[in-house]
N, C-alpha and C. Protein backbone atom coordinates (compact mmCIF):
# COMPACT_ATOMS: atom_id res chain seq x y z
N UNK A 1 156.26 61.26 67.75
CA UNK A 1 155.67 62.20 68.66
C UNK A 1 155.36 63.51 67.91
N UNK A 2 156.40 63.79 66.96
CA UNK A 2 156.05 65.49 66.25
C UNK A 2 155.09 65.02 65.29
N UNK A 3 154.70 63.54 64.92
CA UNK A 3 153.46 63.64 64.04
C UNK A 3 151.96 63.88 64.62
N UNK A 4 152.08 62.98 66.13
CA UNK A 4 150.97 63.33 66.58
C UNK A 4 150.49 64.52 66.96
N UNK A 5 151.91 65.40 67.50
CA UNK A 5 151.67 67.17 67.84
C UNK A 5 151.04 67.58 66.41
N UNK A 6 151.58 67.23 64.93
CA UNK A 6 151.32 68.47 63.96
C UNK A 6 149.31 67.29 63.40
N UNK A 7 149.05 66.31 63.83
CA UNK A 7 148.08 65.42 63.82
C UNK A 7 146.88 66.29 64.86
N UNK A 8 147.38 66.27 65.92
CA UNK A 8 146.40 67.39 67.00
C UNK A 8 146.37 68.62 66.41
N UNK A 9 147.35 69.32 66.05
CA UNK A 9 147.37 70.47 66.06
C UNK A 9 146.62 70.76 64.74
N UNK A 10 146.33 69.85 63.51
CA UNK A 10 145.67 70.20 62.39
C UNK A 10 144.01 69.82 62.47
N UNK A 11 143.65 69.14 63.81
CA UNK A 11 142.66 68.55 63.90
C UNK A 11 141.85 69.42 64.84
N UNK A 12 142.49 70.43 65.71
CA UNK A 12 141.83 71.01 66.71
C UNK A 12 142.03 72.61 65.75
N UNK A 13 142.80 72.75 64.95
CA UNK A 13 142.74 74.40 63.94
C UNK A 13 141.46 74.01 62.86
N UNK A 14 140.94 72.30 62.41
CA UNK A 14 139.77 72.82 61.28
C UNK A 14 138.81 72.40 62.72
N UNK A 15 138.80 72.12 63.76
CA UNK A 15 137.55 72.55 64.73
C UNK A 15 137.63 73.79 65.02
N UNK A 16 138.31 74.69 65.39
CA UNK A 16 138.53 75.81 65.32
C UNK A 16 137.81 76.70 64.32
N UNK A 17 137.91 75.78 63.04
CA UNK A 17 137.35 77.02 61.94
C UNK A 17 136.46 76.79 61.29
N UNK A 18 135.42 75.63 61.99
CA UNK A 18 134.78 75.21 62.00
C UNK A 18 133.08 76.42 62.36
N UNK A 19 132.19 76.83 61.71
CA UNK A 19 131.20 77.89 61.80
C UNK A 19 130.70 77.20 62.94
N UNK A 20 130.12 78.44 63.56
CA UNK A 20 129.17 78.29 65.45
C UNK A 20 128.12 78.20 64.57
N UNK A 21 127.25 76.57 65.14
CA UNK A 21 125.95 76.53 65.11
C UNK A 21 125.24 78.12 65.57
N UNK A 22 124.10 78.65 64.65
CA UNK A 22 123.72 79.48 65.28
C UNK A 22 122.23 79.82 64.83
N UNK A 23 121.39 80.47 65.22
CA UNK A 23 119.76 80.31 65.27
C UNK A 23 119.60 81.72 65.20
N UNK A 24 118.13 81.94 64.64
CA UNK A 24 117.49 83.14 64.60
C UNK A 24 116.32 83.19 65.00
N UNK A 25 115.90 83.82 65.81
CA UNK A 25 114.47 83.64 66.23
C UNK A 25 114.16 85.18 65.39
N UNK A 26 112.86 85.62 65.00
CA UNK A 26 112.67 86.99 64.50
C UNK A 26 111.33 86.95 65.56
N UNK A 27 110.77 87.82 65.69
CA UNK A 27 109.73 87.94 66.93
C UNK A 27 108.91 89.26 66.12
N UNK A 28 107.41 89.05 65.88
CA UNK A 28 106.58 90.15 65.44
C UNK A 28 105.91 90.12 66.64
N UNK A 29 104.64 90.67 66.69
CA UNK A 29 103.91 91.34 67.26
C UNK A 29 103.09 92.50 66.52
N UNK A 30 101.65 92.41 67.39
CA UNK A 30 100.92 93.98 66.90
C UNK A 30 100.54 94.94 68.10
N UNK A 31 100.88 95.95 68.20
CA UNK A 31 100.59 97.10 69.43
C UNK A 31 99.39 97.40 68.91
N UNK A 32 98.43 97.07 70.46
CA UNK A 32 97.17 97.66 69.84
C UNK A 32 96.47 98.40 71.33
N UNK A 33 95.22 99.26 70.97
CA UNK A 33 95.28 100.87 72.20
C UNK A 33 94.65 99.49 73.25
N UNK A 34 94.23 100.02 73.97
CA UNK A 34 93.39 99.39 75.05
C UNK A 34 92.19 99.30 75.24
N UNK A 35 91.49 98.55 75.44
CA UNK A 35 90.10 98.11 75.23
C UNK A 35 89.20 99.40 75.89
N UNK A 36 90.03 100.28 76.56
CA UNK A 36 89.10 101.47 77.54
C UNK A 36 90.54 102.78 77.33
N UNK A 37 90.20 103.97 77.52
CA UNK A 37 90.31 105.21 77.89
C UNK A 37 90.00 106.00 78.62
N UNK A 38 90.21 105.84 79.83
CA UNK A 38 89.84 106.85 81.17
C UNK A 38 89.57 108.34 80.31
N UNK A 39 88.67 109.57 80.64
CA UNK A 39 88.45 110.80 80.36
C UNK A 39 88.79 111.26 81.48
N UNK A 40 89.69 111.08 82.10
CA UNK A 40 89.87 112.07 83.49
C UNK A 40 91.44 111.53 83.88
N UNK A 41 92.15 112.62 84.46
CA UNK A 41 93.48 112.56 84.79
C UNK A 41 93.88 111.19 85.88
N UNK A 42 95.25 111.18 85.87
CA UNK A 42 95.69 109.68 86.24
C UNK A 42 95.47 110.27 88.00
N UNK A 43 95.56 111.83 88.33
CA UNK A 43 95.34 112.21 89.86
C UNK A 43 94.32 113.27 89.70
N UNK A 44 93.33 113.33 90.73
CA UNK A 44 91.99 114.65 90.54
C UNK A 44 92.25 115.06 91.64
N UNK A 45 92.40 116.51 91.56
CA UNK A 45 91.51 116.83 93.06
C UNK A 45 90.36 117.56 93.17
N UNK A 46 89.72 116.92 94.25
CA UNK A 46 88.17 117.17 94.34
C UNK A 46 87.85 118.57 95.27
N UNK A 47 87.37 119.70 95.40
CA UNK A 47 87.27 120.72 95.86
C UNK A 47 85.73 120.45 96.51
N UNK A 48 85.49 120.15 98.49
CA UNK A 48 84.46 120.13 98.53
C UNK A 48 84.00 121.16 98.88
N UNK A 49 82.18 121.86 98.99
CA UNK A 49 82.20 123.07 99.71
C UNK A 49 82.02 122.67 100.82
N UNK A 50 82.16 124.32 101.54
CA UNK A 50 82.42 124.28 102.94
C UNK A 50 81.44 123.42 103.59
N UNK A 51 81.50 123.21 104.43
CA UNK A 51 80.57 122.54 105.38
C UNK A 51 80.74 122.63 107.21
N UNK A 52 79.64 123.36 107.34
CA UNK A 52 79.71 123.80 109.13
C UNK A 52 79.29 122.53 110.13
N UNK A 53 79.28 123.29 111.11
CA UNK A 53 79.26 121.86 112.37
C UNK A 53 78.06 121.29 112.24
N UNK A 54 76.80 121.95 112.42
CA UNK A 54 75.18 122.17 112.30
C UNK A 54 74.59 121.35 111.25
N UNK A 55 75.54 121.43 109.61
CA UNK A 55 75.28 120.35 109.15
C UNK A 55 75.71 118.73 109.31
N UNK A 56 76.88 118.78 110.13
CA UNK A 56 77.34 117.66 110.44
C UNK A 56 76.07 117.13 111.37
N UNK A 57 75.81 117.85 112.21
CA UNK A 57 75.21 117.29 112.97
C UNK A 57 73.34 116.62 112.62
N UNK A 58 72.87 117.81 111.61
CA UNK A 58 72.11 117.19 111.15
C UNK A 58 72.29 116.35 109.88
N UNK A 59 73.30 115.64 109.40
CA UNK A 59 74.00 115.04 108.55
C UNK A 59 73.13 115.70 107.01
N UNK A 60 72.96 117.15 106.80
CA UNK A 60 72.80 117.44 105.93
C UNK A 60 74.00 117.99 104.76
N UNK A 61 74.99 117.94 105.24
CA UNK A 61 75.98 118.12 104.29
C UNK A 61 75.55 117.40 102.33
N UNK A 62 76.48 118.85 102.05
CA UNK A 62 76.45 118.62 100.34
C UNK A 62 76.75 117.72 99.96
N UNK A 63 75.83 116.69 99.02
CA UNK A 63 76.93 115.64 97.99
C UNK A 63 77.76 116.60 97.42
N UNK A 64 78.90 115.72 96.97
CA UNK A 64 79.59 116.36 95.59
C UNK A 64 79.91 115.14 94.78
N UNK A 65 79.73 115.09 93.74
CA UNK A 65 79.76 114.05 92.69
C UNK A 65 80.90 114.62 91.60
N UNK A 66 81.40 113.13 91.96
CA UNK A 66 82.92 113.76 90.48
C UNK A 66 82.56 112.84 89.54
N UNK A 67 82.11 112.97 88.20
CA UNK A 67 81.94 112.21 86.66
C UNK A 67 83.35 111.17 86.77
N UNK A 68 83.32 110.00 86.72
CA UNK A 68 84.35 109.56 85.88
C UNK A 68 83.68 109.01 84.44
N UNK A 69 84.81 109.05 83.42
CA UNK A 69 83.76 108.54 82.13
C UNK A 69 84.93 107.49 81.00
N UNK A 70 84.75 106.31 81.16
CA UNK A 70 85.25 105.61 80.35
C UNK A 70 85.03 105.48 78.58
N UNK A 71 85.70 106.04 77.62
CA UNK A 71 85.21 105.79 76.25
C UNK A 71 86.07 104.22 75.72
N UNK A 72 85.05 102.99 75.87
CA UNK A 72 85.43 101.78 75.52
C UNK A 72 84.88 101.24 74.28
N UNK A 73 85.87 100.34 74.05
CA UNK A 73 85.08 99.68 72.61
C UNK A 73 83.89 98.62 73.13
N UNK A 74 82.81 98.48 72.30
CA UNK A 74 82.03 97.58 72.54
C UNK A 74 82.17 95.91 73.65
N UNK A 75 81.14 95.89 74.25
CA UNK A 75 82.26 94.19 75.03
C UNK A 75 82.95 94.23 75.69
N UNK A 76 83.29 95.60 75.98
CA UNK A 76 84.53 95.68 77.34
C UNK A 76 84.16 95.48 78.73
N UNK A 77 85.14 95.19 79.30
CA UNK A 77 84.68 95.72 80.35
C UNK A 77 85.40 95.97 81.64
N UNK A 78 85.10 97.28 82.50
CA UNK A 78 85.63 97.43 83.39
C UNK A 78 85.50 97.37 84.95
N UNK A 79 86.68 96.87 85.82
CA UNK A 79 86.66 96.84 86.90
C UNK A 79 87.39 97.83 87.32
N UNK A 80 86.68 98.25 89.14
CA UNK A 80 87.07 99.21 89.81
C UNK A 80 87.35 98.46 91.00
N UNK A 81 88.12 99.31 91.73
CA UNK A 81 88.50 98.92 93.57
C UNK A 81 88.97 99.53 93.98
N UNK A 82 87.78 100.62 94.76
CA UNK A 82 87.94 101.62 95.60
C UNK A 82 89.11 101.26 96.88
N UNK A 83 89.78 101.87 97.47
CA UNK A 83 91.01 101.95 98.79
C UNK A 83 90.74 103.67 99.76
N UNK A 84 90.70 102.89 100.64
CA UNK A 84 90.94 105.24 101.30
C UNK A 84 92.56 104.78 101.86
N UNK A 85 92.88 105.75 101.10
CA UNK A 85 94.11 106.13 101.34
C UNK A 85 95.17 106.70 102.78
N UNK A 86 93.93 106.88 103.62
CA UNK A 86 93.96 107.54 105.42
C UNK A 86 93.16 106.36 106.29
N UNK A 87 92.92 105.14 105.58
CA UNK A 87 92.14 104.36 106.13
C UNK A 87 90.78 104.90 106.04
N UNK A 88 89.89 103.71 106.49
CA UNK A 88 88.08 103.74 106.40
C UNK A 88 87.84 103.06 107.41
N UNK A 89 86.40 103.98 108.07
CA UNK A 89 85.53 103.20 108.99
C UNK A 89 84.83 102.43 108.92
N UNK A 90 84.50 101.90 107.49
CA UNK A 90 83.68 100.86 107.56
C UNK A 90 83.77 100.95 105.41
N UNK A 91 83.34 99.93 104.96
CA UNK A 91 83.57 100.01 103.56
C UNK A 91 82.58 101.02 102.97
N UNK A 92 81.99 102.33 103.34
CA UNK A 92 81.95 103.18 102.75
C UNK A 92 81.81 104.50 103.46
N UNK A 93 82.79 104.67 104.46
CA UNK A 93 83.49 105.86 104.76
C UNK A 93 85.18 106.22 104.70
N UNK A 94 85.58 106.96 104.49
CA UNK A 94 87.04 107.12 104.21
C UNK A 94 87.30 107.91 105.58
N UNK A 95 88.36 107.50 106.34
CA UNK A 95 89.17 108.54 107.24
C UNK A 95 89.22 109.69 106.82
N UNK A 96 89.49 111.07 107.26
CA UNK A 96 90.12 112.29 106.81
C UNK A 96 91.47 112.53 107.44
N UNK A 97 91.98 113.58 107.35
CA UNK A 97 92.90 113.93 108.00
C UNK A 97 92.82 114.77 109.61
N UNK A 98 91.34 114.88 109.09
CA UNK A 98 90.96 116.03 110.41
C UNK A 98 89.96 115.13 111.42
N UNK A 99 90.25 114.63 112.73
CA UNK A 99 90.14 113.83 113.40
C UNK A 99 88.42 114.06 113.72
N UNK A 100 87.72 112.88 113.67
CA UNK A 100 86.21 112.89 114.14
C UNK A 100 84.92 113.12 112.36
N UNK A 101 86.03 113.76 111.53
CA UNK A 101 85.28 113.65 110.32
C UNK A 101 85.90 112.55 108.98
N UNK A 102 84.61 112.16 108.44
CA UNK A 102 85.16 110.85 107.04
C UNK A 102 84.36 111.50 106.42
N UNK A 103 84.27 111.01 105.04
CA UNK A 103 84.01 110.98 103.85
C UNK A 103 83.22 109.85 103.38
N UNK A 104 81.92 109.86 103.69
CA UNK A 104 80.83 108.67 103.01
C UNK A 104 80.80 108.61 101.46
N UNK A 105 80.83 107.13 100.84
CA UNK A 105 80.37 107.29 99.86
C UNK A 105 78.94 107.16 99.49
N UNK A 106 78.32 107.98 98.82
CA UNK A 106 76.66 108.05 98.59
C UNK A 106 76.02 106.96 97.50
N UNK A 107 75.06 106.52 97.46
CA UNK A 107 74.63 106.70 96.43
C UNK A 107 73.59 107.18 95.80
N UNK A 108 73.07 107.24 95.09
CA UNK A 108 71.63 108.22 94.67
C UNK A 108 70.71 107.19 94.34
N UNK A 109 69.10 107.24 95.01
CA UNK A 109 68.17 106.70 94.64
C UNK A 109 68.22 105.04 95.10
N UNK A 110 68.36 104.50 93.91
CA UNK A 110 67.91 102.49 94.07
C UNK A 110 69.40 102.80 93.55
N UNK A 111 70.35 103.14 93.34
CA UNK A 111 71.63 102.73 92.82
C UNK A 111 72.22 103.30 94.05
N UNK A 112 73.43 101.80 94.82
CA UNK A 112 73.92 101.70 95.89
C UNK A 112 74.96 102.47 95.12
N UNK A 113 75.98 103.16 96.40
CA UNK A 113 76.85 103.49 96.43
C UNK A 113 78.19 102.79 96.32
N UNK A 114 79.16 103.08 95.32
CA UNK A 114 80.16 102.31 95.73
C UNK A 114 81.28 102.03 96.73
N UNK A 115 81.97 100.78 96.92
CA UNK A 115 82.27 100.17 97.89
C UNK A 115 83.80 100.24 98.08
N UNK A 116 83.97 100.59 99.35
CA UNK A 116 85.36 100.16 99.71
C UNK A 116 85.68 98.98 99.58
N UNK A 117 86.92 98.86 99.15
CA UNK A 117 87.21 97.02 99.51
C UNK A 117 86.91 95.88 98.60
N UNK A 118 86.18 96.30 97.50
CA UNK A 118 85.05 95.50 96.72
C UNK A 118 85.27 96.00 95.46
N UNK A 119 85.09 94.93 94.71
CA UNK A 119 85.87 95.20 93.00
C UNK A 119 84.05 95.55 92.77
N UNK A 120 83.83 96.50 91.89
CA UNK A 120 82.52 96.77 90.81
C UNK A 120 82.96 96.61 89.36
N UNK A 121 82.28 95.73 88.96
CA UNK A 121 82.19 95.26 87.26
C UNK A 121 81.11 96.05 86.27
N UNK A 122 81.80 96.68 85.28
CA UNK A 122 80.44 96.92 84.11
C UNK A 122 81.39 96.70 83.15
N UNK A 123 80.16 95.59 82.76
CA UNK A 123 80.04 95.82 81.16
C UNK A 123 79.62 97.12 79.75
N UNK A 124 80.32 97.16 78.71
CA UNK A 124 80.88 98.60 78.43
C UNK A 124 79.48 98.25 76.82
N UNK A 125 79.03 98.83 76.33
CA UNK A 125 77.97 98.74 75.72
C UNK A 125 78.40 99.51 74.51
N UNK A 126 77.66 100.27 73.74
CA UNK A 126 78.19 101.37 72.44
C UNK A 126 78.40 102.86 73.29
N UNK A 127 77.40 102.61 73.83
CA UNK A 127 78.03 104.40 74.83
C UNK A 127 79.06 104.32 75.76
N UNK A 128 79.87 105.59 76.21
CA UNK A 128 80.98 105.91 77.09
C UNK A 128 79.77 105.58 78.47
N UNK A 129 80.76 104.40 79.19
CA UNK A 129 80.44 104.39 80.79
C UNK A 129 80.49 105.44 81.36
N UNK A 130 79.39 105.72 81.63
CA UNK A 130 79.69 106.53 82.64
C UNK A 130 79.73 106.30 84.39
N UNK A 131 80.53 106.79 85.37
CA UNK A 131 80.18 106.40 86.75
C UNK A 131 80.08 107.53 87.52
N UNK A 132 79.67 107.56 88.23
CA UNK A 132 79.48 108.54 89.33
C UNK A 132 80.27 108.78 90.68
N UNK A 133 80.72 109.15 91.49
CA UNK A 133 81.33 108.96 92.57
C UNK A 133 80.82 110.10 93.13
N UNK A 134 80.29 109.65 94.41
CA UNK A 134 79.29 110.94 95.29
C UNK A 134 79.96 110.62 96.43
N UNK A 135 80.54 111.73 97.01
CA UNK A 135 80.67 111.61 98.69
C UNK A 135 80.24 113.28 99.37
N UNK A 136 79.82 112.29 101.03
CA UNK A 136 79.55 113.98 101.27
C UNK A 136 80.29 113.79 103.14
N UNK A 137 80.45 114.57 103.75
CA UNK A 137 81.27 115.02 104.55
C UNK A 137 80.76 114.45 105.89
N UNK A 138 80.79 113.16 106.78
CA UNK A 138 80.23 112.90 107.76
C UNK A 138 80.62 112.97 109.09
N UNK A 139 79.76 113.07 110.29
CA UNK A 139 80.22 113.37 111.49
C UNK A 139 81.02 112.12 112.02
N UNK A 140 82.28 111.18 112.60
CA UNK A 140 82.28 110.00 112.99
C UNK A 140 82.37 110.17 114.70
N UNK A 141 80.86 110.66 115.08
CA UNK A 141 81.09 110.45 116.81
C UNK A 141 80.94 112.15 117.64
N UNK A 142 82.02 112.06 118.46
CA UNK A 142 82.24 113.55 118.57
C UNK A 142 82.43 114.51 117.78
N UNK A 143 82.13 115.65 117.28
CA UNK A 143 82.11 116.77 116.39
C UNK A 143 83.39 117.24 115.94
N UNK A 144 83.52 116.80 114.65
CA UNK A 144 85.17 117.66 114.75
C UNK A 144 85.65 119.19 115.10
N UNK A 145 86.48 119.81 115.76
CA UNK A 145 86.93 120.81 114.88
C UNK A 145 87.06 121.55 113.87
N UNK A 146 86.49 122.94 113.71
CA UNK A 146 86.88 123.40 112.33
C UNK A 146 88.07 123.42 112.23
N UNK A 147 87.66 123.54 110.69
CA UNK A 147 89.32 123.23 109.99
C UNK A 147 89.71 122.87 108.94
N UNK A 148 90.40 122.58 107.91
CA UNK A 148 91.10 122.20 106.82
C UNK A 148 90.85 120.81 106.81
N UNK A 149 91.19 119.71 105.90
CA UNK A 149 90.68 118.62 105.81
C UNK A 149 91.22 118.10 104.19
N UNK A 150 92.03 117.02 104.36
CA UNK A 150 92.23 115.83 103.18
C UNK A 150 91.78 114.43 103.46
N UNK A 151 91.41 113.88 101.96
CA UNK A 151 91.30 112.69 101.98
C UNK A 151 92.23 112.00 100.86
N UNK A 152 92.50 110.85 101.02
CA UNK A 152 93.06 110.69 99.22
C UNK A 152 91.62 108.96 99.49
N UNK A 153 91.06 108.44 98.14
CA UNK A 153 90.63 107.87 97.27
C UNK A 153 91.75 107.15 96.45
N UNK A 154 91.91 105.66 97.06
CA UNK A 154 92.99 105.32 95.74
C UNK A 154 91.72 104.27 94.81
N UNK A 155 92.24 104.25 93.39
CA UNK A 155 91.04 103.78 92.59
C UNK A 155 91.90 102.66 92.05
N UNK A 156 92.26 101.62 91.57
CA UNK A 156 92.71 100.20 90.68
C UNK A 156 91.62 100.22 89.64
N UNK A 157 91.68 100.16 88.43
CA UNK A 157 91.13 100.23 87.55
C UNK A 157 91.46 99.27 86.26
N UNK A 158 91.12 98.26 86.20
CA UNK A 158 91.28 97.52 85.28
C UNK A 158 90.32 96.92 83.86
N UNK A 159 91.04 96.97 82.69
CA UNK A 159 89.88 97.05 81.69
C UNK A 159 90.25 95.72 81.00
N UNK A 160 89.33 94.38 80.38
CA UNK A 160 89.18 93.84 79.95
C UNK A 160 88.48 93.44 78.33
């Protein structure tokens, strides 16, 4: 019996000291910038001018156009997807905060305006994209109140 104890006991001390299987994985990689560079801050705020009742009513209110400007490498390309942040009346007006007035988005000429709700694609060429974003101040119905007034614009922006 004490042979088989010092028999176990010499057989389970060289498993014991026996080296742990063991592996190395090494892992590279290259960090590289991003196919695009927004020129404008990750939040804007847009300052519109005033605008009275009279123009609401004859829906002559000011555009105001904010530049956004992408500097991309050749072949890129980027997607957008406009959100109103207070809700929208329809995919191109934004709610405000101030009840009876939104925020249309415009567009100028033969180039439609962009869309709530709806991804827009460009392809990125040797020049910085440029885009436009025009909105101007609309009546929705009864006349609002003067008064103070926010909107927020959320933008998703993805570059390929």
């Amino acid at each position: 019996m004490k042979k088989l104890f010092w028999m176990c006991l010499a057989v389970a001390g060289s498993a014991l000291a026996q080296p742990a299987d063991t592996a190395r994985v090494q892992v590279s990689g290259t960090l590289v910038t991003p196919p695009c560079s927004p020129g404008f801050a990750t939040s804007l705020d847009v300052k519109l001018d005033d605008v009275n009742v009279r123009q609401l009513l004859d829906d002559s209110a000011t555009v105001t156009e904010v530049p956004l400007t992408f500097a991309c490498r050749p072949d890129s390309r980027v997607s957008l997807l406009l959100s109103a942040g207070l809700g929208s009346v329809d995919s191109q007006t934004l709610r405000t905060s101030r009840e009876g007035l939104g925020l249309r988005l415009v567009g100028v000429g033969s180039k439609p305006a962009l869309t709530l709700g709806e991804t827009s694609n460009w392809t990125v060429g040797n020049e910085p994209l440029v885009l436009t974003l025009r909105v101007r101040p609309v009546s929705l119905g009864a006349l609002p109140p003067a008064g103070s007034f926010t909107a927020t614009l959320l933008m998703q922006i993805l570059y390929l």
